[in-house]
C-alpha atoms as a PDB file:
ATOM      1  CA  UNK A   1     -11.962   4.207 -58.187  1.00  0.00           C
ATOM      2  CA  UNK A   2      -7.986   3.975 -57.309  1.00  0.00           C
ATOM      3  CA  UNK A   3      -5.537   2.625 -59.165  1.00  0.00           C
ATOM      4  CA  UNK A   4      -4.767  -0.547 -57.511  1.00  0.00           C
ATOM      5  CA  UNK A   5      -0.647   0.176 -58.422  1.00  0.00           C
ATOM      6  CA  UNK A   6      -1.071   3.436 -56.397  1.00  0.00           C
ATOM      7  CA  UNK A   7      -2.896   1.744 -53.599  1.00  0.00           C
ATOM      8  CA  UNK A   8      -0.015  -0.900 -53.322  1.00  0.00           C
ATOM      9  CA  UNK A   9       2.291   1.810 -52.858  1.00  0.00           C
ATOM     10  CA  UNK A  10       0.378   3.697 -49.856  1.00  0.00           C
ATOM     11  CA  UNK A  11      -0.132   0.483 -48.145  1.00  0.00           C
ATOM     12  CA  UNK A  12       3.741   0.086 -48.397  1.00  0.00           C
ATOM     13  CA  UNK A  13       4.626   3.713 -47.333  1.00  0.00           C
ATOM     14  CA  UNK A  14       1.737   3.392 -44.761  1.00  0.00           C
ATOM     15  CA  UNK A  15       3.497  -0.206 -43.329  1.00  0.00           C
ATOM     16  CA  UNK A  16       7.330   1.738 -43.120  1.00  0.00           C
ATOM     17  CA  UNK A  17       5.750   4.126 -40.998  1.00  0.00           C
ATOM     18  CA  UNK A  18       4.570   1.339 -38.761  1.00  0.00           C
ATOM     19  CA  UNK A  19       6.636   0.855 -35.079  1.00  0.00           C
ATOM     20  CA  UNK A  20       7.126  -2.372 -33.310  1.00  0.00           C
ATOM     21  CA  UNK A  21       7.589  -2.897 -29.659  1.00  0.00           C
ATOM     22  CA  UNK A  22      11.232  -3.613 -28.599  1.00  0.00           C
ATOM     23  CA  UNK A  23      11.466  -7.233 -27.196  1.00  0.00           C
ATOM     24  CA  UNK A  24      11.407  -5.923 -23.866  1.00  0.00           C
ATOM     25  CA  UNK A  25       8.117  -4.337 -24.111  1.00  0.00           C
ATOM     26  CA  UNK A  26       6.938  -6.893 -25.660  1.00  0.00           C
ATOM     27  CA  UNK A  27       7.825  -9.153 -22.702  1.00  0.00           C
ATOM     28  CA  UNK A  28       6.855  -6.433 -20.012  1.00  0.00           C
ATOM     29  CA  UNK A  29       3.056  -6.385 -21.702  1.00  0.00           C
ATOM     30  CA  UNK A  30       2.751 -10.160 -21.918  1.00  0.00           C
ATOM     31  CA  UNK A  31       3.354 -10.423 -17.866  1.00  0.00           C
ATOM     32  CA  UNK A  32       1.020  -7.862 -16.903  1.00  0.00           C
ATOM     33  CA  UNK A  33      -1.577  -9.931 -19.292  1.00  0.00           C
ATOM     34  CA  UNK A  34      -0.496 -12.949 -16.952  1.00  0.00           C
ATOM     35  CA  UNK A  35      -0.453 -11.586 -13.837  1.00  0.00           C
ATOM     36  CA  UNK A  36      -4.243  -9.197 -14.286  1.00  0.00           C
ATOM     37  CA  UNK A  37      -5.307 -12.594 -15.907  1.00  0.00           C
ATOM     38  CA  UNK A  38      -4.409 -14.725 -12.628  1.00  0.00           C
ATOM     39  CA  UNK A  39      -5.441 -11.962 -10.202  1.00  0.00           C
ATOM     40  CA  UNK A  40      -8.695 -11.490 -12.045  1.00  0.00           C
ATOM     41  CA  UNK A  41      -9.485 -15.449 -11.619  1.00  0.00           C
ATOM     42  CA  UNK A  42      -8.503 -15.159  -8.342  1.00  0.00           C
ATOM     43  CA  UNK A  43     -11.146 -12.678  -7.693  1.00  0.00           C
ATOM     44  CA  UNK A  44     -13.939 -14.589  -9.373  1.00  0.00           C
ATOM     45  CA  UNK A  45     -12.845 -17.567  -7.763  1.00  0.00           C
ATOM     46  CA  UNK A  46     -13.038 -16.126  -4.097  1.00  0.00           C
ATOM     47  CA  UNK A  47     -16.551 -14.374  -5.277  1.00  0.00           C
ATOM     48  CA  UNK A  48     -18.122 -17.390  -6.519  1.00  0.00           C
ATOM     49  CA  UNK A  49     -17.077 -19.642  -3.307  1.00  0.00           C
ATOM     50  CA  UNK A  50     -18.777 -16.571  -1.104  1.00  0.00           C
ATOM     51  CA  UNK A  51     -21.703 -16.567  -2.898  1.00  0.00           C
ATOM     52  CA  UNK A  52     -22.290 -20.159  -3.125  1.00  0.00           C
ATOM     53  CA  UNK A  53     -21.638 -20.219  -0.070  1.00  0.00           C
ATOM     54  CA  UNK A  54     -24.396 -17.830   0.910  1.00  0.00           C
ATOM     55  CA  UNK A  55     -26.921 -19.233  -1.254  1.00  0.00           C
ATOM     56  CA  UNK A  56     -25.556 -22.946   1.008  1.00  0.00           C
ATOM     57  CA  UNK A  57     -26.484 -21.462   4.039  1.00  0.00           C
ATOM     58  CA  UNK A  58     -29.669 -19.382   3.018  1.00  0.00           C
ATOM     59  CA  UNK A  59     -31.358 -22.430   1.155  1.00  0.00           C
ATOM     60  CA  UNK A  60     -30.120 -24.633   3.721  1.00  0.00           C
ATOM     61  CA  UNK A  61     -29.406 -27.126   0.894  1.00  0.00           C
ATOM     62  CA  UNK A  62     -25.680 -29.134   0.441  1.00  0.00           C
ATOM     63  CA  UNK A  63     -23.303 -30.350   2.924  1.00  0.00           C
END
């Protein structure tokens, strides 16, 4: 069992070794999250209004 003293002090040496993204990659990141997240709905969106579309015309049900 470790001394829970010693284990504070790892966990502090262990969190100074730690490196943060700048601003600017932080920023850069969060956009490409946007944009992959809009152009992935996107995609779904067209695919679902194709295949419900299909599935219109095959079952001959809907306007």
């Amino acid at each position: 069992m470790k001394n829970p003293a010693k284990f504070m002090r790892e966990v502090r040496q262990e969190a100074g070794r730690v490196t943060w993204p700048t601003r600017r990659e932080t920023t850069v990141s969060t956009l490409m999250v946007v944009v992959l997240v809009i152009v992935a709905s996107l995609f779904f969106l067209l695919v679902d209004s194709v295949l419900s579309w299909g599935v219109t015309k095959i079952l001959g049900i809907g306007g």
